[in-house]
Protein backbone atom coordinates (compact mmCIF):
# COMPACT_ATOMS: atom_id res chain seq x y z
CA UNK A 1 27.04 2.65 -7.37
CA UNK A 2 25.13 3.16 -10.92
CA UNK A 3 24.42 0.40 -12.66
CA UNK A 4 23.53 0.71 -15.92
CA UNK A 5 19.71 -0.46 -16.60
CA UNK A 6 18.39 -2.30 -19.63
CA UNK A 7 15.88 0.63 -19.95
CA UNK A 8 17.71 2.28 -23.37
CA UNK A 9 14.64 3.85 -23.98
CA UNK A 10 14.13 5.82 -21.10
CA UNK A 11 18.69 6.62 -20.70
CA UNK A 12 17.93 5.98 -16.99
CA UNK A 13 20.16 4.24 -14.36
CA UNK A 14 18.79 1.93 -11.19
CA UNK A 15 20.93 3.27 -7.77
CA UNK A 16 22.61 -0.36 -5.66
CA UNK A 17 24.40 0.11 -2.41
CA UNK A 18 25.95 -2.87 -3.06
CA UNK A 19 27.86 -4.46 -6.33
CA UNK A 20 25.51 -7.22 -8.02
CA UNK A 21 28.45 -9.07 -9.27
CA UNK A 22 27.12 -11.31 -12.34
CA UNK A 23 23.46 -10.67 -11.40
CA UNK A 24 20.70 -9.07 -13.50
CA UNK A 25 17.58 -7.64 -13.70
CA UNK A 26 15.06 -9.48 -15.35
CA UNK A 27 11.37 -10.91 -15.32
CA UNK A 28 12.26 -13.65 -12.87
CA UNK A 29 13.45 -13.66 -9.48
CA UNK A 30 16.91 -12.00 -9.43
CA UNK A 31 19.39 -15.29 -8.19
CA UNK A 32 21.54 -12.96 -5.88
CA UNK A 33 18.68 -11.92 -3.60
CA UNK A 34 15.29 -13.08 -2.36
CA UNK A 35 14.02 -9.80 -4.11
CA UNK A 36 12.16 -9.69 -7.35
CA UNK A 37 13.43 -8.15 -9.81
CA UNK A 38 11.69 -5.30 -12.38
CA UNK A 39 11.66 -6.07 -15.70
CA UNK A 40 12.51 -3.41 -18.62
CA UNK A 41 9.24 -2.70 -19.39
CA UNK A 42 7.96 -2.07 -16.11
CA UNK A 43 10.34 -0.51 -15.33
CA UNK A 44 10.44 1.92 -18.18
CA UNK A 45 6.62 2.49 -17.15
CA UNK A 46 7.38 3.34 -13.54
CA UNK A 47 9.78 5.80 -14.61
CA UNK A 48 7.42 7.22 -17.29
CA UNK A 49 5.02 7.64 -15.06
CA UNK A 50 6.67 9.23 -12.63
CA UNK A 51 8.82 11.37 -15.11
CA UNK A 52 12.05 9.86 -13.19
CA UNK A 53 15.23 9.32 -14.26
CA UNK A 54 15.75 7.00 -11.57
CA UNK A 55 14.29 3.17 -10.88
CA UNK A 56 14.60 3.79 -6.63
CA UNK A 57 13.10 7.34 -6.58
CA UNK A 58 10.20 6.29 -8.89
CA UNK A 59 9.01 3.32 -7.26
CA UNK A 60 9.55 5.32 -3.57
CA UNK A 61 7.12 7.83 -5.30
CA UNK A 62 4.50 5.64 -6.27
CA UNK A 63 5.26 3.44 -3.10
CA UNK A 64 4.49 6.48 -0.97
CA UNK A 65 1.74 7.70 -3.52
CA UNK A 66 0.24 4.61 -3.29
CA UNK A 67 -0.01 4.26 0.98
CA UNK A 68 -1.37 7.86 1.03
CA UNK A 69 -4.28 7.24 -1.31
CA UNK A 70 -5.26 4.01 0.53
CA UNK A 71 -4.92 5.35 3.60
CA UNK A 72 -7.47 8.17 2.75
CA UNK A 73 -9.47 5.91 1.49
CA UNK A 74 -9.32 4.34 4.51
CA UNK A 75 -10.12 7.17 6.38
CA UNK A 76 -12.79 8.19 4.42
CA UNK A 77 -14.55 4.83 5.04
CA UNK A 78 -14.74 5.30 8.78
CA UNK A 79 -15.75 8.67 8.73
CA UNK A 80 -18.49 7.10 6.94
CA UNK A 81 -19.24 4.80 9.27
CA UNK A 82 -18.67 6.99 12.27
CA UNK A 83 -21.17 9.74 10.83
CA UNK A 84 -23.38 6.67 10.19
CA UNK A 85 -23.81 4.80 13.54
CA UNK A 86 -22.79 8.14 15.36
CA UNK A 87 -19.83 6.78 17.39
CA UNK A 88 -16.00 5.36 16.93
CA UNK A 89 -15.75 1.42 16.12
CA UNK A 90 -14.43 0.55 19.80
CA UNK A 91 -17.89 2.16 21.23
CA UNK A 92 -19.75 0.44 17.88
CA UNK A 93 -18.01 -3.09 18.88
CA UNK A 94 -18.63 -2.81 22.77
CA UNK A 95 -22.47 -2.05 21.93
CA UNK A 96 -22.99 -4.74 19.18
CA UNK A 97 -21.40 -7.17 21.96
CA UNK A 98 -23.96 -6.14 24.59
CA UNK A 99 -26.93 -5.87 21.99
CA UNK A 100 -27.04 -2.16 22.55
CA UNK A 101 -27.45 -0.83 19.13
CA UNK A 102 -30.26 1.15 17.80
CA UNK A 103 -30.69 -1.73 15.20
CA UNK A 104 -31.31 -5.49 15.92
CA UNK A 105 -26.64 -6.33 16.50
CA UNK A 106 -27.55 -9.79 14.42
CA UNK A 107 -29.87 -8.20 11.33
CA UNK A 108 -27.42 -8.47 8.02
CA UNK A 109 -27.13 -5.09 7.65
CA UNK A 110 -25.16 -4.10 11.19
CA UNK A 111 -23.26 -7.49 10.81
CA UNK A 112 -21.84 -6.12 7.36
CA UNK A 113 -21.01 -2.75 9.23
CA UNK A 114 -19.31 -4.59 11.35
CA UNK A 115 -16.95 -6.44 9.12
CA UNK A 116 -16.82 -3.39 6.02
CA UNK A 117 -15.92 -1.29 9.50
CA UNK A 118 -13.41 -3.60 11.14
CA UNK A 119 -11.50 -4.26 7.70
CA UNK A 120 -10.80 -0.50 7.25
CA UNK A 121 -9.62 -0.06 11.03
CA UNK A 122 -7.35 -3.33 10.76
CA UNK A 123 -5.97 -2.26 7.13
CA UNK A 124 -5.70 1.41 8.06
CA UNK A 125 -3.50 0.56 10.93
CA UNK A 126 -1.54 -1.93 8.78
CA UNK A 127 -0.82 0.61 5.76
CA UNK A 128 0.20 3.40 8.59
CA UNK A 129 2.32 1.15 10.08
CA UNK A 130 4.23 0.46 6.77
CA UNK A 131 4.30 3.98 6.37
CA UNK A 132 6.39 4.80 9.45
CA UNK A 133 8.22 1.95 8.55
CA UNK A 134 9.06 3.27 5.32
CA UNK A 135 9.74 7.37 5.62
């Protein structure tokens, strides 16, 4: 069902699957749902910048946009840190537990490895797992 959308500016339309009786868009928290809801201008900048006609295929585009580039970067951080300490994290984190690094496994420098290292694994795995969830 179309629904027209206070966007006038922009002529565009937000998709529902479902009627939203007396309910709104606006700034707040939309009363029918537990969703938030966009308000005009965001909403006319989202489809701006995405040169869509449509509120649910713009914000799927930057949505998806938006997991891709973090995921690179991501990626890109652990490749770092692979080419760096010449091994995957799992081998990295077995060896800093047995004190089995070329470096002393307590100096400042390894520790922040560690943690810079372990944050990109745990978020890479988190945004990829959103990802599935989401295509």
């Amino acid at each position: 069902m179309q629904i027209a959308d206070p966007l006038v500016e922009s002529g565009a339309t937000h998709t529902q699957a479902e009627s939203l009786d007396s309910c709104s868009l606006s700034v707040e928290w939309d009363r029918c749902s537990t969703m938030p809801a966009l308000s005009p201008d965001i909403g006319a900048h989202l489809l701006k910048a995405t040169r869509s006609q449509d509120l649910d295929e713009a914000f799927e585009k930057v949505f998806s946009e938006y997991l891709a580039l973090k995921i690179a970067h991501l990626e890109r951080t652990i490749d770092r840190m692979e080419e760096k300490w010449e091994m995957d994290f799992p081998t990295f984190k077995r060896r800093l537990a047995e004190n089995n690094l070329p470096d002393e496994a307590y100096a400042y420098d390894v520790e922040q490895d560690f943690w810079k290292w372990e944050e990109a694994e745990t978020l890479k795995a988190h945004y990829q797992e959103v990802q599935a969830e989401w295509t």
